[in-house]
Protein backbone atom coordinates (compact mmCIF):
# COMPACT_ATOMS: atom_id res chain seq x y z
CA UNK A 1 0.00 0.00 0.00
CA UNK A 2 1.46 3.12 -0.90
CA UNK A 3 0.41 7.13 -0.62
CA UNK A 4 -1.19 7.83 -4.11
CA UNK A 5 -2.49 11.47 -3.50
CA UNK A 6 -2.86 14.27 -1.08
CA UNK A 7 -5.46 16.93 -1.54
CA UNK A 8 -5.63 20.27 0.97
CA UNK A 9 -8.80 22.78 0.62
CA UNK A 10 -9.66 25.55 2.75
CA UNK A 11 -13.27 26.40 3.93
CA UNK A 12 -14.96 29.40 5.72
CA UNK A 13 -18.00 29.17 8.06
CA UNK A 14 -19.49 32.37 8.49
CA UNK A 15 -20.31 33.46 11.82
CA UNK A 16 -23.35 35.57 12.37
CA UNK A 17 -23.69 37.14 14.91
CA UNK A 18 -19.54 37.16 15.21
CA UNK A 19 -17.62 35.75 17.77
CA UNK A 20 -15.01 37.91 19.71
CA UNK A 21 -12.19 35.94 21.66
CA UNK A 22 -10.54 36.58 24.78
CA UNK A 23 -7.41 36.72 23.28
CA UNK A 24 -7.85 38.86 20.16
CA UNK A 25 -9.27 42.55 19.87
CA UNK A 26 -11.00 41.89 16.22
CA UNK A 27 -14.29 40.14 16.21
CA UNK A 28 -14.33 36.59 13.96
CA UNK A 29 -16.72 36.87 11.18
CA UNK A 30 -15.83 33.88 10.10
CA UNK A 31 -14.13 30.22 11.41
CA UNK A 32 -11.48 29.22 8.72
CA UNK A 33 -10.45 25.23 9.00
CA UNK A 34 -8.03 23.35 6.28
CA UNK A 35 -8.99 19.95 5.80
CA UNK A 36 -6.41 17.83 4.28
CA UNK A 37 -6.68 14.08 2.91
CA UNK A 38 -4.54 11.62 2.22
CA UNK A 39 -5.56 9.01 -0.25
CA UNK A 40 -3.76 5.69 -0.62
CA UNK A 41 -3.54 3.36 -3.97
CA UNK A 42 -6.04 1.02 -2.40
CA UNK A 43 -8.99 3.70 -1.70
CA UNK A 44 -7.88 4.58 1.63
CA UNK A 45 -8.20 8.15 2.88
CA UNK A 46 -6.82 9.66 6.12
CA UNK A 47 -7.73 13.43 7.02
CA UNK A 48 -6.59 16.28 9.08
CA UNK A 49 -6.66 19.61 9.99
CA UNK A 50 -5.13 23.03 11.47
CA UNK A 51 -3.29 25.52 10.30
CA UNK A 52 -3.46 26.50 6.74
CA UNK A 53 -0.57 24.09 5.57
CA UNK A 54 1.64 27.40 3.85
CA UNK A 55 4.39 26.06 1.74
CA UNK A 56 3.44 22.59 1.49
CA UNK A 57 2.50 22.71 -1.94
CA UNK A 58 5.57 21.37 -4.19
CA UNK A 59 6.54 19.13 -1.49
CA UNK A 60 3.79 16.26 -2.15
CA UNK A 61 6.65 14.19 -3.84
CA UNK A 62 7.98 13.42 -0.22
CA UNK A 63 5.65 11.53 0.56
CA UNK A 64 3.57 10.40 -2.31
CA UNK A 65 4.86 6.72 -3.42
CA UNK A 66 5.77 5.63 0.43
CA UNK A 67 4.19 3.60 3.00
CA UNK A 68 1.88 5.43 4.88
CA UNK A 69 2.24 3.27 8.14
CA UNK A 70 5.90 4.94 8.30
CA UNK A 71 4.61 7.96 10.53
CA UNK A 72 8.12 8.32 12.26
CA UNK A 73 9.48 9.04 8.66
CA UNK A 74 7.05 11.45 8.18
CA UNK A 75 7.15 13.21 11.53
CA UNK A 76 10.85 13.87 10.29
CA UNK A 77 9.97 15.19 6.84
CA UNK A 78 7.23 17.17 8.48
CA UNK A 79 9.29 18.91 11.11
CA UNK A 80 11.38 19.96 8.10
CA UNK A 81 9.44 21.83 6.25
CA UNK A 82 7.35 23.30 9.22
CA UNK A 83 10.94 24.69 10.00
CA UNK A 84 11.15 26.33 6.49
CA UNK A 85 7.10 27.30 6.15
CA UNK A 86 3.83 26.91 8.12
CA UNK A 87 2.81 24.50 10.77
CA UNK A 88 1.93 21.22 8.05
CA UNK A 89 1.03 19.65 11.13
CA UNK A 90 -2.23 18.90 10.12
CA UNK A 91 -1.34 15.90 7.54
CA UNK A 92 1.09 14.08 10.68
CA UNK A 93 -3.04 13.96 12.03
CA UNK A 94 -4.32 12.74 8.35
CA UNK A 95 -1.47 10.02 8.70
CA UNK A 96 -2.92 8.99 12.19
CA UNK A 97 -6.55 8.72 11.11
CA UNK A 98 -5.42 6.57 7.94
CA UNK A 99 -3.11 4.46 10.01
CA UNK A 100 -6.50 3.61 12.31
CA UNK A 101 -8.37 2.97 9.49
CA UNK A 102 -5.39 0.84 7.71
CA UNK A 103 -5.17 -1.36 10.79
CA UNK A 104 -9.30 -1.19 12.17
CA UNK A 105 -8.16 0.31 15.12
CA UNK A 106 -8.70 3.85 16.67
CA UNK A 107 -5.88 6.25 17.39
CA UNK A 108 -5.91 5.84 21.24
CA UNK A 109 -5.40 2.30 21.08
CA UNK A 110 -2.53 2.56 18.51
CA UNK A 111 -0.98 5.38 20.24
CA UNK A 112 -1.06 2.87 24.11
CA UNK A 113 -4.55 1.92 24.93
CA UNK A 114 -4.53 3.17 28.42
CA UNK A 115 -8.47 4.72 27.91
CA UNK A 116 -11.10 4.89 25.76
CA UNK A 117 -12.30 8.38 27.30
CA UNK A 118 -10.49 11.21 29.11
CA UNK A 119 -12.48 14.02 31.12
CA UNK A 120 -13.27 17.31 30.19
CA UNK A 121 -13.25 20.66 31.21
CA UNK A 122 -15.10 23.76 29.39
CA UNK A 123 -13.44 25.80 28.20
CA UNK A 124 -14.73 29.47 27.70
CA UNK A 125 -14.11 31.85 25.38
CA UNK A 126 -15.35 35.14 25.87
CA UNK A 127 -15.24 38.20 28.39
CA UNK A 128 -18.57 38.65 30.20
CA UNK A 129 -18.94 40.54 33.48
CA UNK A 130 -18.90 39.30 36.71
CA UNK A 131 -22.94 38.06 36.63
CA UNK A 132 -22.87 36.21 33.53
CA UNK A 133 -20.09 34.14 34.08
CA UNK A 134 -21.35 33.13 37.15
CA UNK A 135 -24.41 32.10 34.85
CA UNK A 136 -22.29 30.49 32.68
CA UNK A 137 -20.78 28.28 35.61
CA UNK A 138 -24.10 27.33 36.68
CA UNK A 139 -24.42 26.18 32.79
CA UNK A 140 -21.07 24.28 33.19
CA UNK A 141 -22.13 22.27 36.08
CA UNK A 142 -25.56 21.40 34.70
CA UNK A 143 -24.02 20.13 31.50
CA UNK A 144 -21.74 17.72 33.96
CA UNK A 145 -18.36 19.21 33.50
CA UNK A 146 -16.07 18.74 36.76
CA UNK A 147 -13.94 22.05 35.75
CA UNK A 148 -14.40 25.36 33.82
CA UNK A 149 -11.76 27.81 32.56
CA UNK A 150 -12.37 31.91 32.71
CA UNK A 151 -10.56 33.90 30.59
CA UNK A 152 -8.79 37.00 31.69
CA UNK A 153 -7.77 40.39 29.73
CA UNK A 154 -10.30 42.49 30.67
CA UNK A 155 -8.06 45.64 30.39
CA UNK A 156 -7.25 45.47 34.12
CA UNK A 157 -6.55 42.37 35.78
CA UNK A 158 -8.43 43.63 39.10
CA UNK A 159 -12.24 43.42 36.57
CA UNK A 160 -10.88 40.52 35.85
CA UNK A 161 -10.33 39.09 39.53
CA UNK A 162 -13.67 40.24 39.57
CA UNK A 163 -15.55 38.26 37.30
CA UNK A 164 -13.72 35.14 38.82
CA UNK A 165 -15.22 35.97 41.96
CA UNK A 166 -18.54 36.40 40.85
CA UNK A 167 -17.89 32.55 39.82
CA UNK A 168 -16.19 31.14 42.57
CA UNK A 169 -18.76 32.84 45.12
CA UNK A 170 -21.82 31.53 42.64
CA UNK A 171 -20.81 28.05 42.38
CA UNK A 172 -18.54 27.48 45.27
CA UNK A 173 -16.47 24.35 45.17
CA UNK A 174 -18.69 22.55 43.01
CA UNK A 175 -16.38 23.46 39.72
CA UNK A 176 -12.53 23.12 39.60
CA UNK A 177 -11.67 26.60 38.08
CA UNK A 178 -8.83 27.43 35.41
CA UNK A 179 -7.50 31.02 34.65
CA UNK A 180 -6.39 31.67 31.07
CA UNK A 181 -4.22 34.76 31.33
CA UNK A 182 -3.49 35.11 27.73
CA UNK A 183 -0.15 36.85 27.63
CA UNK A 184 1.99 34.11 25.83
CA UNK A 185 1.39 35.33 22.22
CA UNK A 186 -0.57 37.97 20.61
CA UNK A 187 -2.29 38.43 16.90
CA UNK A 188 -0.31 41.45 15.17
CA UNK A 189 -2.76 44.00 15.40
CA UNK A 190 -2.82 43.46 19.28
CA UNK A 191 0.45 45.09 20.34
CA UNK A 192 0.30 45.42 24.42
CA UNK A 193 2.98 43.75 26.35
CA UNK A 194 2.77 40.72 28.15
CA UNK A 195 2.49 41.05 32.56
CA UNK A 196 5.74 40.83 34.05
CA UNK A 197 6.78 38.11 36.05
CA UNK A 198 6.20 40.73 39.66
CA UNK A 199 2.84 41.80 38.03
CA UNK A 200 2.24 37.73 37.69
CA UNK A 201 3.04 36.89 41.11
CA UNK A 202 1.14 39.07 42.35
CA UNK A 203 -2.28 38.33 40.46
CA UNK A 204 -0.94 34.52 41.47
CA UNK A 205 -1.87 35.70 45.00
CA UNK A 206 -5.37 37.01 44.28
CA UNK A 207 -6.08 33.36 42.34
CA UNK A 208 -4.39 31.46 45.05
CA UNK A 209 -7.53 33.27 47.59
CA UNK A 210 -9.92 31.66 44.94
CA UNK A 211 -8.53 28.48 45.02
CA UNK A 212 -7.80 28.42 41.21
CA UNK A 213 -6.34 25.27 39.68
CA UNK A 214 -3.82 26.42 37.27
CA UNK A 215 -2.72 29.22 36.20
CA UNK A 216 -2.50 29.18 32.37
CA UNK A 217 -0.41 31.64 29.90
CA UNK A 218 0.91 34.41 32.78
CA UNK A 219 3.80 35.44 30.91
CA UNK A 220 5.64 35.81 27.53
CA UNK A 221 6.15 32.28 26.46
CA UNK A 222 10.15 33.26 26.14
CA UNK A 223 10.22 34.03 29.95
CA UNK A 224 11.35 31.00 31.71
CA UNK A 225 13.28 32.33 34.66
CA UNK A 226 9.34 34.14 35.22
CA UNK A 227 7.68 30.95 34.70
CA UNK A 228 10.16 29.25 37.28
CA UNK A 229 10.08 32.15 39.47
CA UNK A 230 5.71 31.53 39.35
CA UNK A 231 6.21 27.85 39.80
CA UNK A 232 8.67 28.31 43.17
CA UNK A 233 6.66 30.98 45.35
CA UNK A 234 2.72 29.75 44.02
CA UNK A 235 0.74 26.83 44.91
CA UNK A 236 -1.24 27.47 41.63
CA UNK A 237 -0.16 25.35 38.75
CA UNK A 238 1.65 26.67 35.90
CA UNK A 239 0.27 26.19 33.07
CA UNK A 240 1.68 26.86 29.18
CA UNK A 241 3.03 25.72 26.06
CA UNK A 242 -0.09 25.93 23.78
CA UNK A 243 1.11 27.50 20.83
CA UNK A 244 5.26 26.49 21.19
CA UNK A 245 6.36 26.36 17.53
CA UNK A 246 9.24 24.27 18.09
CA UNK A 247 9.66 20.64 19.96
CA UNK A 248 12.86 22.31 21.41
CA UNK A 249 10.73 24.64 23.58
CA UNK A 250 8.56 22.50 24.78
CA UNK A 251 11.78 20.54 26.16
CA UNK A 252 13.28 23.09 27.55
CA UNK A 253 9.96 24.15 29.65
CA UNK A 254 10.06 20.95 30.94
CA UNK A 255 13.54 20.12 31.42
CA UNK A 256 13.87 23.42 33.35
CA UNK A 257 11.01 23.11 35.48
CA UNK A 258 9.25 26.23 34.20
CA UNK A 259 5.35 24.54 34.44
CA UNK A 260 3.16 22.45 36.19
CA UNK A 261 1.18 21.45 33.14
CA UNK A 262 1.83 22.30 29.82
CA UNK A 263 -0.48 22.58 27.29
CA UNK A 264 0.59 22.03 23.76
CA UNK A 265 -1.57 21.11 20.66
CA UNK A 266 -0.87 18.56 18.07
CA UNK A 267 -1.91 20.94 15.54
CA UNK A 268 0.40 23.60 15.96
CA UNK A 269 3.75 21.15 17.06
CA UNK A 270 5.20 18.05 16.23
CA UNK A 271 1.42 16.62 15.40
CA UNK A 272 0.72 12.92 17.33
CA UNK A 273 3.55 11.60 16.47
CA UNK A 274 5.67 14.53 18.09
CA UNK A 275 3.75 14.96 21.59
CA UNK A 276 3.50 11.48 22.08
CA UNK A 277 6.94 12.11 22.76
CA UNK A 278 6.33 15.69 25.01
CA UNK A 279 3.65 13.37 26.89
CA UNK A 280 6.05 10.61 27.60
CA UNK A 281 8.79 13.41 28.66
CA UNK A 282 6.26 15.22 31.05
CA UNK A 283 5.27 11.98 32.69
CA UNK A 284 8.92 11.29 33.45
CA UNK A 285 9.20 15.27 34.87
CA UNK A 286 6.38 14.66 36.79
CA UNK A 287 4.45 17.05 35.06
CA UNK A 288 0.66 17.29 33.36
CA UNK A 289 -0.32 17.17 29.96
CA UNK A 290 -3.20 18.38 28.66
CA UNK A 291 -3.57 19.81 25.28
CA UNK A 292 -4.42 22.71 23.91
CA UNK A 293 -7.82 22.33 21.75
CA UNK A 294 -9.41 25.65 21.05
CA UNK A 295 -10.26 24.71 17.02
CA UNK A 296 -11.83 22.20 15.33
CA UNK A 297 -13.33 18.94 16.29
CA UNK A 298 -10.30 16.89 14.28
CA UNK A 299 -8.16 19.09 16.22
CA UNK A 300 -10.12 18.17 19.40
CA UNK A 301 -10.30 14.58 18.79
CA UNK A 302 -6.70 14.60 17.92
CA UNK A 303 -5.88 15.73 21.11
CA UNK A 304 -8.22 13.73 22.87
CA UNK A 305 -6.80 10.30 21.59
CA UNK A 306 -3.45 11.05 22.35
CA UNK A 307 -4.60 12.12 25.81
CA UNK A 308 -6.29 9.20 26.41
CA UNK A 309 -3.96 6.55 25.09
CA UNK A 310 -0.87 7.93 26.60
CA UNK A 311 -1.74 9.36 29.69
CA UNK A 312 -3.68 9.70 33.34
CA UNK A 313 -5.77 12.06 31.55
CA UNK A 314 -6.33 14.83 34.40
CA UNK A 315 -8.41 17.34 31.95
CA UNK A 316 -8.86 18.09 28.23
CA UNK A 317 -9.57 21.51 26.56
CA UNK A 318 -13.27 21.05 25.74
CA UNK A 319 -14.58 24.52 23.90
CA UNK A 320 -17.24 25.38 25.12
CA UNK A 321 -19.21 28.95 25.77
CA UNK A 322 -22.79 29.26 24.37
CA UNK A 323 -24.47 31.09 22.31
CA UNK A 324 -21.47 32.69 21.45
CA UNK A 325 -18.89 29.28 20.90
CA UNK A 326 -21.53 25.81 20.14
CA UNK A 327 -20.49 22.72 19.06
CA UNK A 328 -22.34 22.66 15.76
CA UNK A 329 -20.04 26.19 15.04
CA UNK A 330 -16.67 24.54 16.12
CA UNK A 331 -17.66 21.42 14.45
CA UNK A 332 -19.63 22.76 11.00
CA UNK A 333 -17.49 19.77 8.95
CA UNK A 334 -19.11 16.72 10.54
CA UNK A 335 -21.89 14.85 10.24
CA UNK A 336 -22.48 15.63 13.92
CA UNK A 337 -20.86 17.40 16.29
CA UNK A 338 -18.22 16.16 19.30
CA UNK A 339 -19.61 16.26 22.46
CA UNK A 340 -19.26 15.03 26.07
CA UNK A 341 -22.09 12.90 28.01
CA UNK A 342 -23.94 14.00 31.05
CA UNK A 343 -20.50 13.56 33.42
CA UNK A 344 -18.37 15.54 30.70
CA UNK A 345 -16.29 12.66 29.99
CA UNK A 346 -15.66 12.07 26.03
CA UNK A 347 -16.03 9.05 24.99
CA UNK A 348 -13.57 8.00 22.17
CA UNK A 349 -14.79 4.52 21.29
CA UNK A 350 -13.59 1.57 18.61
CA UNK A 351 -14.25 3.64 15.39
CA UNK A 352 -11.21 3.13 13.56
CA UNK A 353 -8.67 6.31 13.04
CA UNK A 354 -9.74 9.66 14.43
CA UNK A 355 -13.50 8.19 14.42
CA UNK A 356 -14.99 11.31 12.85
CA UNK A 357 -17.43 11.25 9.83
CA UNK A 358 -17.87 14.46 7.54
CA UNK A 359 -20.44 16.28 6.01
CA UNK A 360 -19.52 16.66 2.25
CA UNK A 361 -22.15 19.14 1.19
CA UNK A 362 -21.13 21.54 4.05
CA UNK A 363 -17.60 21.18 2.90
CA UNK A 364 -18.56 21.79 -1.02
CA UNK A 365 -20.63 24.84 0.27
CA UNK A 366 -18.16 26.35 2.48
CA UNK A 367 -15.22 25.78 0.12
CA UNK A 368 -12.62 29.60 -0.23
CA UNK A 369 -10.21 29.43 -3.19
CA UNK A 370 -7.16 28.08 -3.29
CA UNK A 371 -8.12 24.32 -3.16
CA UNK A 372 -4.78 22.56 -4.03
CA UNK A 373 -4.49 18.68 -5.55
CA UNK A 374 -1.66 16.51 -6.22
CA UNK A 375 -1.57 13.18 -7.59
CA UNK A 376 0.85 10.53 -8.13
């Protein structure tokens, strides 16, 4: 069996009313994904997705003609030209979901077997005031999630201890609560510097009174003596990682003890095949992993069976912040949408591969331009 063709096209759900993020300034009027596919001689097809796979085109002759079962190969080839272009990331994820399919088995079990689920937290989204996230949290815990995450950058981090006591004083103990700070990265248009690491430790204090469980994002990702420096005087967990380019980074972070957990996602670094190698290196340090998620459900699910097969599975990013962030908007490619039952575990099952089904005339009617082919 050999790779016979890869095809990558890009799609655009439009979001009405639009959705604004904690993390960017500039309200989404749209949800781009890039689905790619990976077709073997024998009918086969494998698919992923991510980022928007820049510069891969021209390089299809690495990989068309080989044995798609040789994902270590392929990791290698990948992290090569994700070094010279984009994050290609996304067809490592294809290779996965073929590989299941190839061999009737789903990802988890391939990548260890240690569980067919792993539980969720939700994962919010958006900046409300102090009264409606409390709502929100009382939506959380009805929907059976153990854990929610509030999002901070508010302007001033004091509205933003706020709102998370407007939650904590709402809900109690009942939730485990998360704190996304948001100051690893920014979008270019949002040019405001990240906290310092005194200006950290000192909002670490405040979310230390509210008995918050990690601590997520508090400074530039480049500031590991201020991540250390977090870790040493806090009880709060450090968290990070999400959006490391580089496998390098994410073993320094943990090599040097700057985190608790961290947090990357297989569609932005090293894809399965890579962090089942962070996961592996964080169990060793002692440290949690639980991946970034906040895109699609093949991102999601990605994430989820590499959680689940490879480690204790403490929490996984689950998006999820209605009206404005749904599962049928995250998901708008499938047939149906991810979700978690009544306890907020997901439940990964014995569908071969990724174990995701998609809906073709969405696809065909959300298609952009710049749909690229290549054949053998």
């Amino acid at each position: 069996m050999k790779i016979a063709a890869i095809e990558i096209t890009q799609h655009q759900f439009p979001l009405d009313p639009p959705f604004l993020p904690s993390w960017s300034s500039k309200p989404r009027t749209k949800f781009d994904a890039t689905i790619v596919r990976v077709r073997t001689d024998t009918g086969l097809e494998g698919i992923g997705s991510g980022d928007y796979m820049l510069g891969f085109p021209g390089h299809e002759h690495v990989f068309i003609g080989e044995d798609p079962l040789r994902l270590e190969r392929h990791y290698r080839a990948i992290s090569h030209l994700t070094f010279h272009y984009g994050r290609c990331w996304p067809l490592d994820l294809a290779l996965w979901d073929l590989a299941g399919k190839i061999t009737g088995q789903p990802c988890w079990k391939l990548l260890g077997g240690l569980s067919p689920r792993i539980r969720c937290y939700a994962s919010s989204g958006t900046l409300r005031d102090g009264e409606a996230m409390a709502d929100l949290a009382e939506r959380v815990l009805a929907r059976g999630f153990p854990a929610m995450k509030v999002r901070f950058r508010r302007g001033d981090w004091r509205a933003d201890i706020k709102a998370l006591e407007a939650v904590r004083a709402r809900v109690g103990d009942k939730l485990e609560l998360m704190v996304d700070c948001n100051q690893g990265w920014r979008f270019p248009w949002d040019t405001m510097a990240a906290w310092t690491a005194k200006d950290a430790l000192r909002i670490g204090r405040e979310l230390e009174r509210l008995k918050v469980y990690w601590m997520e994002e508090p400074l530039h990702r480049a500031d590991r003596a201020g991540m250390r420096l977090l870790r040493e005087s806090l009880d709060v967990r450090i968290a990070g990682g999400e959006l490391d380019r580089e496998m390098a980074e994410l073993r320094d972070v943990i090599a040097e003890g700057c985190l608790d957990v961290v947090q990357p996602d297989v569609v932005s670094v090293g894809g399965i095949t890579g962090l089942a190698k962070v996961a592996a290196m964080a169990a060793e340090h002692g440290i949690a992993f639980t991946p970034h998620t906040w895109g699609n459900g093949i991102g999601l699910l990605a994430n989820a069976h590499l959680a689940a097969g490879t480690t204790d599975g403490q929490f996984l990013e689950f998006p999820w912040d209605p009206p404005e962030w749904t599962n049928q908007r995250r998901d708008f490619m499938f047939q149906a949408p991810v979700d978690v039952d009544a306890e907020g575990w997901l439940v990964l099952g014995d569908a071969p591969g990724l174990g995701f089904a998609l809906d073709e005339t969405v696809l065909k009617r959300t298609r952009a331009d710049g749909v690229v082919k290549s054949n053998n």
